[in-house]
C-alpha atoms as a PDB file:
ATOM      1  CA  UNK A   1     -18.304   7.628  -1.673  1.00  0.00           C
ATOM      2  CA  UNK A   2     -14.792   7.313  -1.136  1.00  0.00           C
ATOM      3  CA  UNK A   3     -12.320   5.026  -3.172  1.00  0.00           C
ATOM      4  CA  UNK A   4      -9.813   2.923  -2.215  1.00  0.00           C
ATOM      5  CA  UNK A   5      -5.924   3.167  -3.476  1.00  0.00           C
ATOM      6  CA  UNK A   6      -3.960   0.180  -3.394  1.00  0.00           C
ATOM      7  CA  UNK A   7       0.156   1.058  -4.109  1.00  0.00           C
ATOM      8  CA  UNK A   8       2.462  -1.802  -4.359  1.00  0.00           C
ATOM      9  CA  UNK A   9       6.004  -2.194  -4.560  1.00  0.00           C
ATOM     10  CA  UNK A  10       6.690  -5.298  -6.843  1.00  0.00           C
ATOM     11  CA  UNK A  11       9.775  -7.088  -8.215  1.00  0.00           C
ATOM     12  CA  UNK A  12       9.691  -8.449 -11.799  1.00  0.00           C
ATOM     13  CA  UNK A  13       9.192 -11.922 -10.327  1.00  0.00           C
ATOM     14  CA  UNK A  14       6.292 -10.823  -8.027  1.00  0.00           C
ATOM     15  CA  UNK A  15       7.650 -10.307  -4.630  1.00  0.00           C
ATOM     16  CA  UNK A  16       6.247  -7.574  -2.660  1.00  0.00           C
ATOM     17  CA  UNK A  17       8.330  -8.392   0.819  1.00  0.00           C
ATOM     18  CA  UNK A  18      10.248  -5.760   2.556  1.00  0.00           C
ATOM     19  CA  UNK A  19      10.682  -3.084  -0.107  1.00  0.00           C
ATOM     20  CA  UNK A  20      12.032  -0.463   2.250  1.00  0.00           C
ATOM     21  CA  UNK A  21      14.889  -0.077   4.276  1.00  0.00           C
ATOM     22  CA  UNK A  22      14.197  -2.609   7.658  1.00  0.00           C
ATOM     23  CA  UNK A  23      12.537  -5.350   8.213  1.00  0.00           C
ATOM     24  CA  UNK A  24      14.162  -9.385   8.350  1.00  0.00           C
ATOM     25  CA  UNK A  25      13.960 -10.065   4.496  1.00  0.00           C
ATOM     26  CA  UNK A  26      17.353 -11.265   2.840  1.00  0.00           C
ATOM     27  CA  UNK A  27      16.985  -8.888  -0.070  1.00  0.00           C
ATOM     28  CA  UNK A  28      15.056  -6.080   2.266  1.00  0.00           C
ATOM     29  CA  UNK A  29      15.285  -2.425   0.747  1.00  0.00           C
ATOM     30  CA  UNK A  30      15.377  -3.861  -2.757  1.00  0.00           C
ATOM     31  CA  UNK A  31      13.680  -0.314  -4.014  1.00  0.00           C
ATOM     32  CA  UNK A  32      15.963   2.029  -2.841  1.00  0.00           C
ATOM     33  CA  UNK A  33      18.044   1.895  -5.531  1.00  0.00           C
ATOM     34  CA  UNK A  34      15.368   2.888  -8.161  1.00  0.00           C
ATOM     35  CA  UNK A  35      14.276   5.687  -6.291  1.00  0.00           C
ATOM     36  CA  UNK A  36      13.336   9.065  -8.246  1.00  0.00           C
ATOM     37  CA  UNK A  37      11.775  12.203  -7.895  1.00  0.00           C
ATOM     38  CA  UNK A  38       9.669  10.971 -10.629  1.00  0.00           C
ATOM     39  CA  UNK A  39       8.302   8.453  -8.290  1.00  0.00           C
ATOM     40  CA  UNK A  40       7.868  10.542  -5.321  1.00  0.00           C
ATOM     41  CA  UNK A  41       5.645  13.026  -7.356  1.00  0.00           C
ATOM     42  CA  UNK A  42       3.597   9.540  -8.234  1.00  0.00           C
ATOM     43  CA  UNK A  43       3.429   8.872  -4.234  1.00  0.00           C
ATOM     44  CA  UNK A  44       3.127  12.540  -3.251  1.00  0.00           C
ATOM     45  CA  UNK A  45      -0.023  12.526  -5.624  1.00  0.00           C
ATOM     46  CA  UNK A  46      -2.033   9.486  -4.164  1.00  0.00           C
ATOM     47  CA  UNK A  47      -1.268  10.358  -0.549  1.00  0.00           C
ATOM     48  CA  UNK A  48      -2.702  13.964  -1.026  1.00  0.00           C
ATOM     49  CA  UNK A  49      -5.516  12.485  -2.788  1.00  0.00           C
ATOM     50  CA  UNK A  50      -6.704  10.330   0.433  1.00  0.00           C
ATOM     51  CA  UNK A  51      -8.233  10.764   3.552  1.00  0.00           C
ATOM     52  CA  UNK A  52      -6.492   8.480   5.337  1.00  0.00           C
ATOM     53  CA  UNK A  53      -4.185   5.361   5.398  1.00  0.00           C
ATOM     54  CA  UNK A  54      -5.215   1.660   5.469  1.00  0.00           C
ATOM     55  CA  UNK A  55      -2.645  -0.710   6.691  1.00  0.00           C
ATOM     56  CA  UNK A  56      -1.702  -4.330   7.495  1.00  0.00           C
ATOM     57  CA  UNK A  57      -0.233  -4.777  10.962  1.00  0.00           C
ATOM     58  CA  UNK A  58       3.400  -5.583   9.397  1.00  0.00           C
ATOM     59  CA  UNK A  59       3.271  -2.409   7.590  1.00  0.00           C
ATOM     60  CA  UNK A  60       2.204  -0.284   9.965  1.00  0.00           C
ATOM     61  CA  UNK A  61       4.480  -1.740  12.497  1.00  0.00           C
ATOM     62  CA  UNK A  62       7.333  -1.052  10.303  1.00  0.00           C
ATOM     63  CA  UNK A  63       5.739   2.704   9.147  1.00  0.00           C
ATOM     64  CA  UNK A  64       4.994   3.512  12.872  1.00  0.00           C
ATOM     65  CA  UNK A  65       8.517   2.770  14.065  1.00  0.00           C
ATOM     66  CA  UNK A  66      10.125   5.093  10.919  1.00  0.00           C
ATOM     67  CA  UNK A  67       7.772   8.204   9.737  1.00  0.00           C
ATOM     68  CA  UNK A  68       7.490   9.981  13.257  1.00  0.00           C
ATOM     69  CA  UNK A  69      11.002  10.062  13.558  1.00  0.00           C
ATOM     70  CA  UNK A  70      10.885  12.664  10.129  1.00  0.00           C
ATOM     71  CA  UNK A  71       9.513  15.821   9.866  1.00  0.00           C
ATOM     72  CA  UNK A  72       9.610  18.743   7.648  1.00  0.00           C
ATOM     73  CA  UNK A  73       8.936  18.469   4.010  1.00  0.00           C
ATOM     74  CA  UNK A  74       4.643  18.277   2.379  1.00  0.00           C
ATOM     75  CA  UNK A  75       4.978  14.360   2.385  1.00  0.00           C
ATOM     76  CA  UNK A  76       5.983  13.078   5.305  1.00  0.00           C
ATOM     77  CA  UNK A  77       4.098  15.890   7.496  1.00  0.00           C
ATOM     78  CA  UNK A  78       0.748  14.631   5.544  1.00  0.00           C
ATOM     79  CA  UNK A  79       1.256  10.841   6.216  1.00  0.00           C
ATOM     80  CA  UNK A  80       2.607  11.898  10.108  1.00  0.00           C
ATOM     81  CA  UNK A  81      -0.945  13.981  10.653  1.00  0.00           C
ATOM     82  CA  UNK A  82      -3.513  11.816   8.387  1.00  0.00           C
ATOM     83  CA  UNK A  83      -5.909   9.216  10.248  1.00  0.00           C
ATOM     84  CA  UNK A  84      -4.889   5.306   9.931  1.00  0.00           C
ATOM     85  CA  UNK A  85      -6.686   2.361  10.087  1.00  0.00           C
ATOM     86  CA  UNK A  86      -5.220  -0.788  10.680  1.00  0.00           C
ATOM     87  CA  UNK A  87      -6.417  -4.291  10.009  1.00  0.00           C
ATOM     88  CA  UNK A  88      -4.651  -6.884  12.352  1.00  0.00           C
ATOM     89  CA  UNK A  89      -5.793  -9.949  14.742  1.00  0.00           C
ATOM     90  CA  UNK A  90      -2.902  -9.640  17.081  1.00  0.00           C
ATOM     91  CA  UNK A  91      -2.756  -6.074  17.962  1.00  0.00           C
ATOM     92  CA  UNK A  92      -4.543  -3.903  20.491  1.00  0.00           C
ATOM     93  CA  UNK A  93      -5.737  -0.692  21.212  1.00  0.00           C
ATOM     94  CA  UNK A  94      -4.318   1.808  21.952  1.00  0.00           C
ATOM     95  CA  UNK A  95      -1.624   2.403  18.149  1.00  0.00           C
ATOM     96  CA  UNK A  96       0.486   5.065  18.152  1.00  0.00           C
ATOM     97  CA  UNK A  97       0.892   7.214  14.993  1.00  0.00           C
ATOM     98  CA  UNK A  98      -2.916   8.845  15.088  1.00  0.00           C
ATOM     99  CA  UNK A  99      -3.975   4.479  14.069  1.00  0.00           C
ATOM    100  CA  UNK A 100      -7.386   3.177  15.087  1.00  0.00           C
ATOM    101  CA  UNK A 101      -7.769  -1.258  15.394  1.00  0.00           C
ATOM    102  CA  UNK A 102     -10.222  -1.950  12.423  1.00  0.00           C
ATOM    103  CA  UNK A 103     -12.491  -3.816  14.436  1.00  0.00           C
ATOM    104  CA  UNK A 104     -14.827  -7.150  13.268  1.00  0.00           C
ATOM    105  CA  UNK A 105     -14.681  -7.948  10.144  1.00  0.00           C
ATOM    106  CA  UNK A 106     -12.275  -6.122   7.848  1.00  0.00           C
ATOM    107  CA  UNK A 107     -14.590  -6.179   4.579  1.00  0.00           C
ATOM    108  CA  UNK A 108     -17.363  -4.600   6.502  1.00  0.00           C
ATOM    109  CA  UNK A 109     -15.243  -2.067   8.422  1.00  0.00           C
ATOM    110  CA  UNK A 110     -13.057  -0.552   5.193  1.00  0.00           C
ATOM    111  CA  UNK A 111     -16.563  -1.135   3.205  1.00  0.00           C
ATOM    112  CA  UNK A 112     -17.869   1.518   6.500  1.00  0.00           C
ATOM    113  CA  UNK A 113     -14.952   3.762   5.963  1.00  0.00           C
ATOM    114  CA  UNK A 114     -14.729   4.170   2.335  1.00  0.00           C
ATOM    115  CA  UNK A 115     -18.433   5.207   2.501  1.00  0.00           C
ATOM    116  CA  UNK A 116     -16.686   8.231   3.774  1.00  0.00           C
ATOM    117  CA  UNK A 117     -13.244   8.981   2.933  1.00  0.00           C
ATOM    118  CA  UNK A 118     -10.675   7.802   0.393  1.00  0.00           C
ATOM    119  CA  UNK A 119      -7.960   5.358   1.521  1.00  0.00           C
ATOM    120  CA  UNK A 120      -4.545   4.862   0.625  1.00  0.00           C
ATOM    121  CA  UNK A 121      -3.193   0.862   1.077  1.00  0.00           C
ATOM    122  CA  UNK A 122       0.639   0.457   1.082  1.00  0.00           C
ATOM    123  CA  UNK A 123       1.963  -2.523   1.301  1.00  0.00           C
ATOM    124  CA  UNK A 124       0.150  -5.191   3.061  1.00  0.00           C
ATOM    125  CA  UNK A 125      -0.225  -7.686   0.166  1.00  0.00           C
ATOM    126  CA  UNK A 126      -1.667  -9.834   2.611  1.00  0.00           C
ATOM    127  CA  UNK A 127      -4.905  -7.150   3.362  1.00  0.00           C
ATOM    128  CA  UNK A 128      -4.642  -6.125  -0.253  1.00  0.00           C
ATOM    129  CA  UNK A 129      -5.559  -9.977  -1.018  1.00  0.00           C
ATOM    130  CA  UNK A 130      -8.286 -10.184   1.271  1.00  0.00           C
ATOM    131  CA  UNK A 131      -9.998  -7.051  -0.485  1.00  0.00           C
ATOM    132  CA  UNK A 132      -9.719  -7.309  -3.655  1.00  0.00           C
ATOM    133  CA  UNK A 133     -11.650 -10.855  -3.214  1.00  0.00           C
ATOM    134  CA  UNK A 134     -14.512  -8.338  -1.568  1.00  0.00           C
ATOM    135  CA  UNK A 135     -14.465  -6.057  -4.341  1.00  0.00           C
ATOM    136  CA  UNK A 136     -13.166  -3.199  -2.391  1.00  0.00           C
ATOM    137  CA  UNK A 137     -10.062  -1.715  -4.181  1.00  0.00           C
ATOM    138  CA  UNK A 138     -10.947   0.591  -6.663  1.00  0.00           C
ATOM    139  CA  UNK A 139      -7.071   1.356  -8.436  1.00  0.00           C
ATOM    140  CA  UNK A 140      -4.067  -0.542  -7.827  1.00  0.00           C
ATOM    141  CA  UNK A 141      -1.120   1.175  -8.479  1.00  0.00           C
ATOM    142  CA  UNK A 142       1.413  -1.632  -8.917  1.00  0.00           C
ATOM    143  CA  UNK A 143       5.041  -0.204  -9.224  1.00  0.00           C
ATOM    144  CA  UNK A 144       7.376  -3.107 -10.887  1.00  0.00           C
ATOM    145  CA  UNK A 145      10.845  -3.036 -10.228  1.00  0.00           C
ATOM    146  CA  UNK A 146      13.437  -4.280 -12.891  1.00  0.00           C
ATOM    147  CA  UNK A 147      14.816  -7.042 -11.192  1.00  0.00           C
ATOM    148  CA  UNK A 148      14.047 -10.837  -9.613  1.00  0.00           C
ATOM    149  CA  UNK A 149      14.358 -11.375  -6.394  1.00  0.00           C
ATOM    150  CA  UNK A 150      13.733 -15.458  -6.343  1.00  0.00           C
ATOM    151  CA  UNK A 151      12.095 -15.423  -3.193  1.00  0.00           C
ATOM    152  CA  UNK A 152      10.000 -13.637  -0.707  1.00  0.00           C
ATOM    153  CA  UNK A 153       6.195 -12.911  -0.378  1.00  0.00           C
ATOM    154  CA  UNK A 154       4.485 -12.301  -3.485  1.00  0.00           C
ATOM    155  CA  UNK A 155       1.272 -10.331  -4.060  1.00  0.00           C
ATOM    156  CA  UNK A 156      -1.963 -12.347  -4.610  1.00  0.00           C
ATOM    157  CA  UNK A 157      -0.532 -15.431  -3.351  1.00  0.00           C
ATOM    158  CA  UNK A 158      -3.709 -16.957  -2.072  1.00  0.00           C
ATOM    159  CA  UNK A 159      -5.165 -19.222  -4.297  1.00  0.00           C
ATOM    160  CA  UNK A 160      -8.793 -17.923  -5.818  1.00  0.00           C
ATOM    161  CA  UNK A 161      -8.145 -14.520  -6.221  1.00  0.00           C
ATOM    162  CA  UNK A 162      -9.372 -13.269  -8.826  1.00  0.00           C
ATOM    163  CA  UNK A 163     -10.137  -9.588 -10.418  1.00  0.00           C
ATOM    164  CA  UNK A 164     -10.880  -8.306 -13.822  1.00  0.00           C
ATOM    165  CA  UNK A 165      -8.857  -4.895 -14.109  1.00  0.00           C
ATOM    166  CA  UNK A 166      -8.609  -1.956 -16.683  1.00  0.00           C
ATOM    167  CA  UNK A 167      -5.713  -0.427 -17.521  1.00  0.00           C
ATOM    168  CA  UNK A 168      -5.451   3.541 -16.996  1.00  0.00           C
ATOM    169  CA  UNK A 169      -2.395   4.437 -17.183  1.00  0.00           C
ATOM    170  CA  UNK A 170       2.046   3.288 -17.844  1.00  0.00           C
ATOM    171  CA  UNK A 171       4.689   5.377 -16.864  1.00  0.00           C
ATOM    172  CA  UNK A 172       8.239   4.532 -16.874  1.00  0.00           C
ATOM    173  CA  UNK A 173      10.869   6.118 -14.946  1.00  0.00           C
ATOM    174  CA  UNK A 174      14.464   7.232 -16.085  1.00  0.00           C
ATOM    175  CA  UNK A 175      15.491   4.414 -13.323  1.00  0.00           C
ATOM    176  CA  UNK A 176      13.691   1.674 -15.150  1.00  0.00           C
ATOM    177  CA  UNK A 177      10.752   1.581 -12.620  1.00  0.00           C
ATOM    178  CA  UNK A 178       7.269   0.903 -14.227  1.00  0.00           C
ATOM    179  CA  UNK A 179       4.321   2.401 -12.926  1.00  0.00           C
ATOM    180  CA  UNK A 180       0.867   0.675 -13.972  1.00  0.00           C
ATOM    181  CA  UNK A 181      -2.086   2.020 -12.785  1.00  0.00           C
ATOM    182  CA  UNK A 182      -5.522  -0.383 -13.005  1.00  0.00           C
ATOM    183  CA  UNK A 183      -8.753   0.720 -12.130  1.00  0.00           C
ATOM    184  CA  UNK A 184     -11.076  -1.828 -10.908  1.00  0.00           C
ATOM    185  CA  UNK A 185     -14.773  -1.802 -13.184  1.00  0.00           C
ATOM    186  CA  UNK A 186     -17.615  -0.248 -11.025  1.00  0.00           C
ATOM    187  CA  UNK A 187     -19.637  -2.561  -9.622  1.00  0.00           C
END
């Protein structure tokens, strides 16, 4: 059985929008200053530790039109080459980028996939919402950013969700970054 990794990029007032370098959000690439080494090792470890990538259509829209453009060093060769599965209602086959249209529901199908692989979840708070109220992500790894951003899409926004979590592990970064890993209890 495969496991499921969820990684998101959080602001100290919840916000999860946009943390890279495009997209429409006001305050978009809000991480980039914080970035590390440090945190690329974290990264570099949970993408070599999965199968394949999950993704929301936003995210993959936004991966799809920047990671084939790069080449050349052990992390962006894996996620260019690795499988990805993407969950969306508007999109249709075929994706570019080596992405397969989760078809039906999206429960059922990652339930299906994780029967056989591991998957790695950035972003997508919306998709990350939607599973964790199926049970279906076994560590979050929720990387909180020392600053408010006062607006923007925040992660479990949807009323209802709930999940008890364990911690596993804190890690903080000479940038002020805090990475806190949670496991979720087997079921």
């Amino acid at each position: 059985m495969g496991r499921l990794f969820a990684v998101e990029y959080v602001s100290l007032d919840g916000v999860v929008e946009d943390p890279g370098p495009t997209g429409d959000f006001a305050h978009r690439g809000w991480t980039m200053p914080y970035w590390s080494d440090e945190l690329g090792e974290l990264q570099s470890e949970l993408l070599f530790a999965s199968d394949a990538l999950l993704l929301g259509r936003t995210t993959y829209e936004e991966f799809a039109a920047a990671w084939p453009e790069r080449s050349g060093d052990p992390f962006t060769d894996r996620i260019n080459e690795m499988p990805k599965y993407v969950a969306s209602a508007t999109l249709a086959e075929p994706l570019a980028w080596n992405a397969t249209l989760l078809e039906g529901d999206v429960a059922e199908a990652v339930a299906s996939l994780k029967r056989k692989q591991s998957l790695l979840l950035y972003g997508s708070a919306t998709l990350v919402d939607a599973l964790t109220r199926h049970g279906l992500i076994d560590v979050y790894r929720l990387i909180l950013y020392p600053l408010l951003l006062g607006s923007g899409q925040r992660l479990f926004a949807e009323p209802g969700t709930t999940a008890a979590l364990a911690l596993d592990d804190v890690r903080q970064t000479d940038t002020g970054v805090v990475v806190l890993t949670y496991s979720s209890p087997p079921s």
